[in-house]
C-alpha atoms as a PDB file:
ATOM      1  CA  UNK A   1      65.011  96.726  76.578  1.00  0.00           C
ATOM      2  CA  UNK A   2      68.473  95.964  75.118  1.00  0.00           C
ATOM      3  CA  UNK A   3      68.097  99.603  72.988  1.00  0.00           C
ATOM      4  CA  UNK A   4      66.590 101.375  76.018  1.00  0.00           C
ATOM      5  CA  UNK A   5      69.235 100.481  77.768  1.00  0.00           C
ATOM      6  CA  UNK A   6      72.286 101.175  75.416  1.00  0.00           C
ATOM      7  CA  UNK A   7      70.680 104.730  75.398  1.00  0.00           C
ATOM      8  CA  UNK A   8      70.876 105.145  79.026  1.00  0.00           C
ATOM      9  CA  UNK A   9      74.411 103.921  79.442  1.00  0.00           C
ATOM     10  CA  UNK A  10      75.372 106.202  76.504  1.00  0.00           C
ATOM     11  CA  UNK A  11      73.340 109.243  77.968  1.00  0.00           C
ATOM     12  CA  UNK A  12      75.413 108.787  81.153  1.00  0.00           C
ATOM     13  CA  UNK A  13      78.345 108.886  79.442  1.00  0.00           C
ATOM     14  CA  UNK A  14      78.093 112.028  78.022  1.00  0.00           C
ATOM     15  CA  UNK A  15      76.659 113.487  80.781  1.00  0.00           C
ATOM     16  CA  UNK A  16      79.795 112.562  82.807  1.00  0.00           C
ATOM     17  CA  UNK A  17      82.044 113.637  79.805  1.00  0.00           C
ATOM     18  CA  UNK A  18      80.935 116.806  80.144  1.00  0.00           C
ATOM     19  CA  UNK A  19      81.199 117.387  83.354  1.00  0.00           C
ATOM     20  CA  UNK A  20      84.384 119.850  84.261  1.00  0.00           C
ATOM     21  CA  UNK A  21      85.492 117.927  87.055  1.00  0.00           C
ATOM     22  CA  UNK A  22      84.966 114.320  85.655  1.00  0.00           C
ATOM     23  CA  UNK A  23      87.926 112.132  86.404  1.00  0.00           C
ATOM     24  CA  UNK A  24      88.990 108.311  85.320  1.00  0.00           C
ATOM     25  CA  UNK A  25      91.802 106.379  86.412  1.00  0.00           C
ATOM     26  CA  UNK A  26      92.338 102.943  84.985  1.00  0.00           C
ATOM     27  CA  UNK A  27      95.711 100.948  86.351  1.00  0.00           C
ATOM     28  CA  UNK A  28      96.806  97.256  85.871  1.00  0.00           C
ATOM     29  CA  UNK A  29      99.134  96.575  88.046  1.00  0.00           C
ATOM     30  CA  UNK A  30     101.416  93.321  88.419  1.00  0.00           C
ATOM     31  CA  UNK A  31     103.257  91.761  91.295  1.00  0.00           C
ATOM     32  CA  UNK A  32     105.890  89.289  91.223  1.00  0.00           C
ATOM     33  CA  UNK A  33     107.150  87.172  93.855  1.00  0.00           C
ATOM     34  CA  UNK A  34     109.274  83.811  94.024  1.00  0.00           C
ATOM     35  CA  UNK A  35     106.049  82.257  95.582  1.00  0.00           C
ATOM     36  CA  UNK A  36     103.336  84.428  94.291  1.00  0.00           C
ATOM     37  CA  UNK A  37     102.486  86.728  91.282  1.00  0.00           C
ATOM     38  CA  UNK A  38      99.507  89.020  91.494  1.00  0.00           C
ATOM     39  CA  UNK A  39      97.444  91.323  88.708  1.00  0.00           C
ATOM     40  CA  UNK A  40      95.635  94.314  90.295  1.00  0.00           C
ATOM     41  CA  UNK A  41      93.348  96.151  87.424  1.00  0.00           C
ATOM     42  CA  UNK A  42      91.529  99.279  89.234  1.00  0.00           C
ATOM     43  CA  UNK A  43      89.235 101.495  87.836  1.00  0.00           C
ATOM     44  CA  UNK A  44      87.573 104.742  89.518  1.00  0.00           C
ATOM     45  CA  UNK A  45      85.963 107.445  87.939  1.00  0.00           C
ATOM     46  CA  UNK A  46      85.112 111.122  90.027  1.00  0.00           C
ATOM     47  CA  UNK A  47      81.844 111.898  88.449  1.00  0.00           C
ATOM     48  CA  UNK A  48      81.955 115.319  90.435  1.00  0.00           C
ATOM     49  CA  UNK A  49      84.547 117.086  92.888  1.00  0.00           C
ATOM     50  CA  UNK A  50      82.509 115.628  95.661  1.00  0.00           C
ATOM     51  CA  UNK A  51      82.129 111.835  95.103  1.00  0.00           C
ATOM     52  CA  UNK A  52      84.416 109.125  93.619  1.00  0.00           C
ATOM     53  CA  UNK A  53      83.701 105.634  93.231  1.00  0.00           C
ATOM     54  CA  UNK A  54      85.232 102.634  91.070  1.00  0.00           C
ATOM     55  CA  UNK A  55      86.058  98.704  91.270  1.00  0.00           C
ATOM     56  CA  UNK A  56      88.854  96.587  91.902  1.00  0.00           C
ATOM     57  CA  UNK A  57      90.121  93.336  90.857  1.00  0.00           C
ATOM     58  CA  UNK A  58      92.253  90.751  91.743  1.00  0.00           C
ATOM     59  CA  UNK A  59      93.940  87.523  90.394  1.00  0.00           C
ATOM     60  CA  UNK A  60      96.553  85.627  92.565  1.00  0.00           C
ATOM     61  CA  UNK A  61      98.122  82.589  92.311  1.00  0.00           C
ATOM     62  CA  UNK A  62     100.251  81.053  95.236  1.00  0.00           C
ATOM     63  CA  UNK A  63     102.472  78.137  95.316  1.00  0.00           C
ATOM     64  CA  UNK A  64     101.096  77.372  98.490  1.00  0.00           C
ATOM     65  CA  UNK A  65      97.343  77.619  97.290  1.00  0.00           C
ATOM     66  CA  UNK A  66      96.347  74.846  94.773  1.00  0.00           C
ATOM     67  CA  UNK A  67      93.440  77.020  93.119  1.00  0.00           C
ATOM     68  CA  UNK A  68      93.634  80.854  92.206  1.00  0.00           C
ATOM     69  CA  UNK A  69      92.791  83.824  94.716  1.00  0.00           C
ATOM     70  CA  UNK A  70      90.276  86.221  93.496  1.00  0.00           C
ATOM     71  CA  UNK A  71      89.784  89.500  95.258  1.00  0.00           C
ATOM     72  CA  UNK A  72      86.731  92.100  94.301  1.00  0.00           C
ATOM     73  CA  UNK A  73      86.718  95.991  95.741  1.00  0.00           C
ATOM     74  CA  UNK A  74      84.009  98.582  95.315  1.00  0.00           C
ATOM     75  CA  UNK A  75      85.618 101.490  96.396  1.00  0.00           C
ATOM     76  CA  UNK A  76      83.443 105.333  97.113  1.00  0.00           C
ATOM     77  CA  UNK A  77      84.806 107.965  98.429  1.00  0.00           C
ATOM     78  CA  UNK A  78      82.983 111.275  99.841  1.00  0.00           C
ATOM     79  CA  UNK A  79      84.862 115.066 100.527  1.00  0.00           C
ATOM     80  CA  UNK A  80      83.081 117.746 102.818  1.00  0.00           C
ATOM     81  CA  UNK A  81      84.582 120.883 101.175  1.00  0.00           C
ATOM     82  CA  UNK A  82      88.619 121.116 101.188  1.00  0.00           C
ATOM     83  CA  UNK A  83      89.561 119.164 104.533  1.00  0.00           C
ATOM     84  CA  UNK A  84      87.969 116.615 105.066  1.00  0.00           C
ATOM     85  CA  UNK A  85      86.942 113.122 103.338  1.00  0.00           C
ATOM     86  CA  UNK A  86      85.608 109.570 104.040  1.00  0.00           C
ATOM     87  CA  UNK A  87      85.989 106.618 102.185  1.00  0.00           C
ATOM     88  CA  UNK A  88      85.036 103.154 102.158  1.00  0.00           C
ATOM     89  CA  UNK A  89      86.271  99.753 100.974  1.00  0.00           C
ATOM     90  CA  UNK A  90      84.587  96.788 101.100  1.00  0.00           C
ATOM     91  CA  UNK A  91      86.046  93.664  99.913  1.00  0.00           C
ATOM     92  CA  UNK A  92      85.465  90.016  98.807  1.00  0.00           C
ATOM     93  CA  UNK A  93      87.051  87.188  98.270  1.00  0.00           C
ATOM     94  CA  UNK A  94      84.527  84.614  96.768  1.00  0.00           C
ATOM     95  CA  UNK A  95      85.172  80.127  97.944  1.00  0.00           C
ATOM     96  CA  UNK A  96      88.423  79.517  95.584  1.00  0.00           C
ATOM     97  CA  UNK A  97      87.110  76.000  95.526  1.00  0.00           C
ATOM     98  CA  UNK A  98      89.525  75.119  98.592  1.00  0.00           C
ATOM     99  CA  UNK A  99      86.400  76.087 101.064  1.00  0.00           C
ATOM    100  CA  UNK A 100      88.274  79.004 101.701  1.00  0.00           C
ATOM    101  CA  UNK A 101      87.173  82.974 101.704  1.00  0.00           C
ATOM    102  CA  UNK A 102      86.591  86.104 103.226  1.00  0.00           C
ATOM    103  CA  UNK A 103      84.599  89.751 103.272  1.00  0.00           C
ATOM    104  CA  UNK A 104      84.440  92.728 105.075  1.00  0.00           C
ATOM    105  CA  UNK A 105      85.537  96.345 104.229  1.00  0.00           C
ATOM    106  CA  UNK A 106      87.842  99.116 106.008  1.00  0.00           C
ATOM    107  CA  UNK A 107      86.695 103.052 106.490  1.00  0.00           C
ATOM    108  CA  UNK A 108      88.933 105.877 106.415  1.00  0.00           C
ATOM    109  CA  UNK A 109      88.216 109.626 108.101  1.00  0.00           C
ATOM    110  CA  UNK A 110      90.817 112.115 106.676  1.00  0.00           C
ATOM    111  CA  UNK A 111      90.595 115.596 107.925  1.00  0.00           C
ATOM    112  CA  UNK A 112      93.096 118.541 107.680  1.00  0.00           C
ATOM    113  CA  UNK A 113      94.014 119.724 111.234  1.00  0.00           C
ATOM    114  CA  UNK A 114      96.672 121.943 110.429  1.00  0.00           C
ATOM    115  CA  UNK A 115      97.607 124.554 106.960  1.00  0.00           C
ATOM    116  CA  UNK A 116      99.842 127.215 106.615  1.00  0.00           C
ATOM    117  CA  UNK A 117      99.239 128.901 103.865  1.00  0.00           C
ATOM    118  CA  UNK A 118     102.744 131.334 104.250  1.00  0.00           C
ATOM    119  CA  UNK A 119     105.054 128.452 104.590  1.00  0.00           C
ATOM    120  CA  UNK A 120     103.265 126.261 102.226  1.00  0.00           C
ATOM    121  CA  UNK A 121     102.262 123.055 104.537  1.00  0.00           C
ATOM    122  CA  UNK A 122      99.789 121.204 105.682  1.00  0.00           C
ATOM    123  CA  UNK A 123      99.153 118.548 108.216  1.00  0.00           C
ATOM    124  CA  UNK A 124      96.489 115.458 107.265  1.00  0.00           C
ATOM    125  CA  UNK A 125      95.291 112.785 109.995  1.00  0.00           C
ATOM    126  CA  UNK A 126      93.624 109.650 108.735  1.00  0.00           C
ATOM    127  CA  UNK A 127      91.873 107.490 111.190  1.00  0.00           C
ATOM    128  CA  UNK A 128      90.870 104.416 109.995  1.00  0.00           C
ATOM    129  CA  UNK A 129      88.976 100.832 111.145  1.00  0.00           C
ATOM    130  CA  UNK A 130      88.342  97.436 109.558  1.00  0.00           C
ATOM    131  CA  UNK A 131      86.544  94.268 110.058  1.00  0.00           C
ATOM    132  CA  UNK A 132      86.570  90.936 108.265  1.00  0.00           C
ATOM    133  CA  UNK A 133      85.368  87.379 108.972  1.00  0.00           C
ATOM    134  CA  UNK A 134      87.438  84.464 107.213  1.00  0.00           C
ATOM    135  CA  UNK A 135      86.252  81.430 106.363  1.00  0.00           C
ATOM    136  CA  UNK A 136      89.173  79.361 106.575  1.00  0.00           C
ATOM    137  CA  UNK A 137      90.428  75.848 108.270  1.00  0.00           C
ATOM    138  CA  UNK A 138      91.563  77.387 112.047  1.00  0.00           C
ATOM    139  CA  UNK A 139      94.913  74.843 113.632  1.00  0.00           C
ATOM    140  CA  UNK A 140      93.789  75.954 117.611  1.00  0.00           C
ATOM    141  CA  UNK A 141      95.158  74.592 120.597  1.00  0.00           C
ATOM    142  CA  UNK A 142      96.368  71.417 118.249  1.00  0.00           C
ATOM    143  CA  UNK A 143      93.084  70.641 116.816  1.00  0.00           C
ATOM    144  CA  UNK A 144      92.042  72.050 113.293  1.00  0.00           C
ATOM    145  CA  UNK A 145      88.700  73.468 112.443  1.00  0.00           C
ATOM    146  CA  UNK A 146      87.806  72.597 109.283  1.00  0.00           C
ATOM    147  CA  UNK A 147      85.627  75.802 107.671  1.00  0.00           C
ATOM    148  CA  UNK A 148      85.394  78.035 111.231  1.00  0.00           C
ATOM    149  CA  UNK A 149      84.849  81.638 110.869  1.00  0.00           C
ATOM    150  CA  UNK A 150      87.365  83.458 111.859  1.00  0.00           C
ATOM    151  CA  UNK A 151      87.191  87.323 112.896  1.00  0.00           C
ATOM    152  CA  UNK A 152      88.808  90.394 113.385  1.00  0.00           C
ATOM    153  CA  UNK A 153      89.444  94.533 113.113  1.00  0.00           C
ATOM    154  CA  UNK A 154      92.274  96.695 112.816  1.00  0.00           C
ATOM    155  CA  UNK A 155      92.324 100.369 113.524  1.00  0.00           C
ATOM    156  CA  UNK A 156      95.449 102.538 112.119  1.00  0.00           C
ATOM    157  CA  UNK A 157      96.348 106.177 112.355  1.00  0.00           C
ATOM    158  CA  UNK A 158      98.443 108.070 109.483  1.00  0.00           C
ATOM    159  CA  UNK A 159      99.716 111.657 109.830  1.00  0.00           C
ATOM    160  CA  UNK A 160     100.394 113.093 106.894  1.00  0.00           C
ATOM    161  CA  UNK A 161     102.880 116.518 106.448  1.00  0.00           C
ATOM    162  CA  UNK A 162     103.373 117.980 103.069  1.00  0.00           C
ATOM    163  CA  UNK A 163     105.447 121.011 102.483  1.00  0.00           C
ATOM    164  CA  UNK A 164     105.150 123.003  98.989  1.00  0.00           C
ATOM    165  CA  UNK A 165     103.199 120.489  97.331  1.00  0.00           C
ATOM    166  CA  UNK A 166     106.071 118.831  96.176  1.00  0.00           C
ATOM    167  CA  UNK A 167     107.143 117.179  99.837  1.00  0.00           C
ATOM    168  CA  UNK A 168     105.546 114.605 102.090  1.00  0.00           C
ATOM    169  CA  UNK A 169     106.313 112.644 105.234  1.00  0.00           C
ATOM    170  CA  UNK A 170     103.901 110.318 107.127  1.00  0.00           C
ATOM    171  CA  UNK A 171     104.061 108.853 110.130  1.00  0.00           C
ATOM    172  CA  UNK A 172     101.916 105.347 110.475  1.00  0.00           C
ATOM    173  CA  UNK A 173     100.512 103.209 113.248  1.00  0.00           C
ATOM    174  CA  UNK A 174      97.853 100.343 113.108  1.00  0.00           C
ATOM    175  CA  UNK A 175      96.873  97.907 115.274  1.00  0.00           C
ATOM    176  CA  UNK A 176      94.879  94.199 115.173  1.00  0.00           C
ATOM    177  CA  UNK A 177      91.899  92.959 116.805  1.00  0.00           C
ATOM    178  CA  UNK A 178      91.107  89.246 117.017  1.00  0.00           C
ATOM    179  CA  UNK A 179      87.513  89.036 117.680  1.00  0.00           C
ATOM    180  CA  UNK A 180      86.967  85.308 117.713  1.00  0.00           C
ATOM    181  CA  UNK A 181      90.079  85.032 119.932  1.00  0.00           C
ATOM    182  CA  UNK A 182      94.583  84.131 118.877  1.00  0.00           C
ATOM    183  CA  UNK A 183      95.356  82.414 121.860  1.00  0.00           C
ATOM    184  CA  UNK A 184      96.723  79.095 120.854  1.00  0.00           C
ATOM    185  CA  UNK A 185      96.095  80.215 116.893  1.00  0.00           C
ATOM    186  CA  UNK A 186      99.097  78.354 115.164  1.00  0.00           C
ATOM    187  CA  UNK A 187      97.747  78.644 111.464  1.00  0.00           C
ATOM    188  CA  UNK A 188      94.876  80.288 109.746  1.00  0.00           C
ATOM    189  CA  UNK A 189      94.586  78.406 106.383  1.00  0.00           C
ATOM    190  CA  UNK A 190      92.516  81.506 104.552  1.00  0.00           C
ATOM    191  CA  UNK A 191      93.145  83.799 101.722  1.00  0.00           C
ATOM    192  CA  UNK A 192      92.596  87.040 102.731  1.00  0.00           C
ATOM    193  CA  UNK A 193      95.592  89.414 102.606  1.00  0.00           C
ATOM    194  CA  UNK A 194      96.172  91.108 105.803  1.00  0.00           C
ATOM    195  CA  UNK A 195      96.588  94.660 103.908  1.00  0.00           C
ATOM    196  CA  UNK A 196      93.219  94.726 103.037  1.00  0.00           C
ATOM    197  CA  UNK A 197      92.404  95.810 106.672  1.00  0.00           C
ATOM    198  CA  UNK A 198      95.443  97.974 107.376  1.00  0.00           C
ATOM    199  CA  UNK A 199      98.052  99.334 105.059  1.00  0.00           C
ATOM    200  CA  UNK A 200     101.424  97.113 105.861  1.00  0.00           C
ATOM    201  CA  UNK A 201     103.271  98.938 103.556  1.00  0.00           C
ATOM    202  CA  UNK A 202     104.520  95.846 101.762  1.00  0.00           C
ATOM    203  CA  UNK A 203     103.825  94.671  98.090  1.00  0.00           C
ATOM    204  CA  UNK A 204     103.618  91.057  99.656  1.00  0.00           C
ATOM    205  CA  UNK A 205     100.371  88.747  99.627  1.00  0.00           C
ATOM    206  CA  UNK A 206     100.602  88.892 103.939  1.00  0.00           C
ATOM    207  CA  UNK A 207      98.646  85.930 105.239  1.00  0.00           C
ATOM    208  CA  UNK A 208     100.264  85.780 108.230  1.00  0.00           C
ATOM    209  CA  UNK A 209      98.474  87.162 111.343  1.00  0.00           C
ATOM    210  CA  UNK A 210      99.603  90.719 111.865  1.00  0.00           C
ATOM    211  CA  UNK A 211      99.609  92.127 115.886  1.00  0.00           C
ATOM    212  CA  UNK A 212     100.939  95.841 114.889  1.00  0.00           C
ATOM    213  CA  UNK A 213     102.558  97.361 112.370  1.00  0.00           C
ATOM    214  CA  UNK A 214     104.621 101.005 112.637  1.00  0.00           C
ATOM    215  CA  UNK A 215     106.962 103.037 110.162  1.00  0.00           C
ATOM    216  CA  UNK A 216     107.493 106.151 107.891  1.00  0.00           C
ATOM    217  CA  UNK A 217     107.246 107.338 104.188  1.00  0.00           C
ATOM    218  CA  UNK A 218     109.025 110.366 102.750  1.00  0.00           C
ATOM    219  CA  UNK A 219     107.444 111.268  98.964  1.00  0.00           C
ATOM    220  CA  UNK A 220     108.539 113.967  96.452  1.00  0.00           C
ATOM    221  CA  UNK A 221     107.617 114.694  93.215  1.00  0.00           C
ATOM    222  CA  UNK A 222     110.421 115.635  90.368  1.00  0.00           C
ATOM    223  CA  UNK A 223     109.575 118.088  87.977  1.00  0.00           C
ATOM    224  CA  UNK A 224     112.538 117.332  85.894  1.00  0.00           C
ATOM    225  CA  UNK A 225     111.775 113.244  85.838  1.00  0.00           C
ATOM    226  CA  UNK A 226     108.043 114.182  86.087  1.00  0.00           C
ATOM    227  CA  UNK A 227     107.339 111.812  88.243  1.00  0.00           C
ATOM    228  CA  UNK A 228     105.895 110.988  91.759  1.00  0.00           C
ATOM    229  CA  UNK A 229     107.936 109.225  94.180  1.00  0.00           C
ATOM    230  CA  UNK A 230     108.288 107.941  97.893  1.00  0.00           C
ATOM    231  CA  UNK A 231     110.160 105.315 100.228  1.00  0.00           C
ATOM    232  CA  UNK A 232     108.968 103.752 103.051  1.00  0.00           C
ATOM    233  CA  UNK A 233     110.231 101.303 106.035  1.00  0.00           C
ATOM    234  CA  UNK A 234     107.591  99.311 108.228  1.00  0.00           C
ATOM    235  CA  UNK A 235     108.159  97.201 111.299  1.00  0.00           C
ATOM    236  CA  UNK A 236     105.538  94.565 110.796  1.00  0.00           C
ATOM    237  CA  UNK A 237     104.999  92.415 114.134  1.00  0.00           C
ATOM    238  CA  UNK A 238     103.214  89.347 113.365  1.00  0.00           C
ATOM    239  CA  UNK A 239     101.416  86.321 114.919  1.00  0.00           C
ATOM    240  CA  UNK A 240     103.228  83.248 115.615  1.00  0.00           C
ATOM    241  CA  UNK A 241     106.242  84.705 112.615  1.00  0.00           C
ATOM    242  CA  UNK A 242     107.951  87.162 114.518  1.00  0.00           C
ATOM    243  CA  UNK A 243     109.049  90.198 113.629  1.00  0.00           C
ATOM    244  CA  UNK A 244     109.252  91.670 109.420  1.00  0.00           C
ATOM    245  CA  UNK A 245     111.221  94.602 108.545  1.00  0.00           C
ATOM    246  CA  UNK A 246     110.007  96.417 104.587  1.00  0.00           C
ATOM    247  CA  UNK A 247     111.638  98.597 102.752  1.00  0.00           C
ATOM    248  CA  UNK A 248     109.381 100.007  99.891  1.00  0.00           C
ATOM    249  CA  UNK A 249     110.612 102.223  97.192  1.00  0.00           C
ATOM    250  CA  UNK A 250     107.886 103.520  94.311  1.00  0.00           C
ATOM    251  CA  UNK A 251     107.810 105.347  91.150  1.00  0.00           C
ATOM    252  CA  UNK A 252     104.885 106.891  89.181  1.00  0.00           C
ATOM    253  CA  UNK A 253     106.381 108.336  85.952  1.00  0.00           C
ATOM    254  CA  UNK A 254     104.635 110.912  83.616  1.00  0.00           C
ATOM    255  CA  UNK A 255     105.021 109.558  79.993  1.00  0.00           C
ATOM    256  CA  UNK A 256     102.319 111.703  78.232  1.00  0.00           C
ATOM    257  CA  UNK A 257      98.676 112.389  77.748  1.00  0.00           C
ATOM    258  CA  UNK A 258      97.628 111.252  80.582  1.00  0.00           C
ATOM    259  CA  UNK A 259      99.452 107.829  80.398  1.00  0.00           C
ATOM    260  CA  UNK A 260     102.018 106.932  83.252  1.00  0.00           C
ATOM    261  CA  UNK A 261     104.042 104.414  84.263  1.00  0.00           C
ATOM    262  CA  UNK A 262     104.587 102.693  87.993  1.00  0.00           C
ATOM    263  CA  UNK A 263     107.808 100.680  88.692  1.00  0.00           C
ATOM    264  CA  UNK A 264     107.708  99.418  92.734  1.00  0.00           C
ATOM    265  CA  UNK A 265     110.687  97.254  94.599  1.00  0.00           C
ATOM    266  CA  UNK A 266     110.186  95.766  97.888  1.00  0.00           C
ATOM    267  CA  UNK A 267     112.146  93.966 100.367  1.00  0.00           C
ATOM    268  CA  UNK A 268     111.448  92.281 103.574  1.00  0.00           C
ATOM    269  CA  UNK A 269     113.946  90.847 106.351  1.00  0.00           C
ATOM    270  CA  UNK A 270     111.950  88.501 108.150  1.00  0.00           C
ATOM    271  CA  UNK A 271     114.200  85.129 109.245  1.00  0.00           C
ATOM    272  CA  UNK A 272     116.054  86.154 106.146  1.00  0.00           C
ATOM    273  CA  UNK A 273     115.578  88.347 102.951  1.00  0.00           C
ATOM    274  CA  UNK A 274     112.748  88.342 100.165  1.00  0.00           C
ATOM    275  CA  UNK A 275     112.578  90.650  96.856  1.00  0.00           C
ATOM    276  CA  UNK A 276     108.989  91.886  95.560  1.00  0.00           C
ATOM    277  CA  UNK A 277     108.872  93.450  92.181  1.00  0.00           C
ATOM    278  CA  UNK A 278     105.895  95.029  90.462  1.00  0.00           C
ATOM    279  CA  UNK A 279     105.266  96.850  87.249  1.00  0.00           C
ATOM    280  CA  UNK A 280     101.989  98.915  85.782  1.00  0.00           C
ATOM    281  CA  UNK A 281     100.376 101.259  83.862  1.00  0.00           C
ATOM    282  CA  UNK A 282      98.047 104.013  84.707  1.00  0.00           C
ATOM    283  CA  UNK A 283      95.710 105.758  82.470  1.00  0.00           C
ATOM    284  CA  UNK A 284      94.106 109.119  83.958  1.00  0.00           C
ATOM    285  CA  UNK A 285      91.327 111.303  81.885  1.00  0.00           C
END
């Protein structure tokens, strides 16, 4: 069984390899923070133009969470010919031995609604919506609920306008649903970062309830650095914390064969200042 099985996995292999438009991407990405560090390793593989489909995994530790975070992703993503795509992302956060985890997964529609193939642009929409259930100790109303599931959603809108290939700007709205109710929510004690439902254009591990969030990105690539770049600001409005302001600036730089480098700096103004740094390395074939 062990043999027959060894000569499947190796059959596939080479059956992938040579495929023309077989892709793989492996990245290990890590996040530092004061209070947190994070390591993100991603793989995803594109088998065929059509369909792509990989795993994701992370580690976290958090000063303010005695045992580690883990976080699992499966990842697939489908196009219908040249404009248009779905993809979904499920997620899991398995009991970190503090009673506390979460699941649930986020689908995004992209579709091109506007090209111009004279002046070289294009305009992408991405509609998106999310749902998770925590299960997490819930402070409501001054009593706390020790293992209560917890639910929500979060729907979010990016328009994306690229000019020459080399040019981007997006424009980025999402909102969040509390299914099981935030009136008189003072603390959700889960694990579950809020990102995984809506992109909050942070590098931060966001426990905090979000309402809204709203902002911009301008990207370019340099051919002379070779290397793809973009900054960002969001306005994050949050539950119970007020107001967060990020500024996100990114790198991916081209060393060779398909090896790259990522270098990201983040900082947030909320009731003061905080500085996110992370560091990785990419591997496309």
């Amino acid at each position: 069984m062990k043999l027959y099985m060894k000569k499947l996995l190796i059959s596939a292999a080479l059956i992938f390899a040579a495929a023309n438009t077989f892709a793989l991407e492996i990245s290990d990405t890590f996040i530092y923070n004061s209070r947190f560090w994070r390591n993100n390793i991603s793989v995803m593989a594109r088998p065929y133009y059509p369909l792509a489909f990989g795993a994701e995994f992370d580690l976290i530790s958090h000063k303010d969470i005695d045992n580690h975070v883990y976080a699992i992703r499966l990842p697939v993503a489908f196009r219908f010919g040249e404009d248009h795509a779905l993809s979904l992302h499920p997620f899991y956060y398995p009991d970190n031995a503090n009673g506390a985890s979460a699941w649930g997964g986020k689908a995004v529609f992209s579709t091109v609604i506007n090209q111009d193939e004279v002046d070289q642009s294009k305009t992408r929409a991405d509609i998106s919506a999310a749902f998770a259930t925590q299960r997490a100790d819930v402070f409501r109303n001054g009593v706390l609920t020790a293992q209560d599931s917890f639910k929500q959603a979060a729907y979010g809108l990016n328009l994306n306008f690229s000019f020459f290939d080399d040019y981007s700007f997006d424009m980025t709205g999402n909102i969040y649903q509390y299914l099981s109710g935030v009136k008189g929510v003072k603390s959700v004690f889960g694990v579950m970062d809020q990102a995984e439902l809506a992109d909050l254009g942070t590098l931060d591990y966001t426990l905090a309830l979000a309402n809204y969030t709203a902002g911009i990105k301008i990207g370019w690539i340099s051919t002379v650095s070779r290397s793809d770049n973009f900054i960002s600001y969001r306005y994050i409005d949050t539950h119970n914390n007020g107001g967060a302001h990020s500024i996100l600036m990114s790198t991916l730089v081209d060393i060779s064969g398909g090896w790259y480098l990522s270098f990201a700096y983040n900082h947030i103004i909320q009731r003061g200042g905080k500085d996110l740094y992370a560091a990785g390395i990419v591997f496309k074939f």
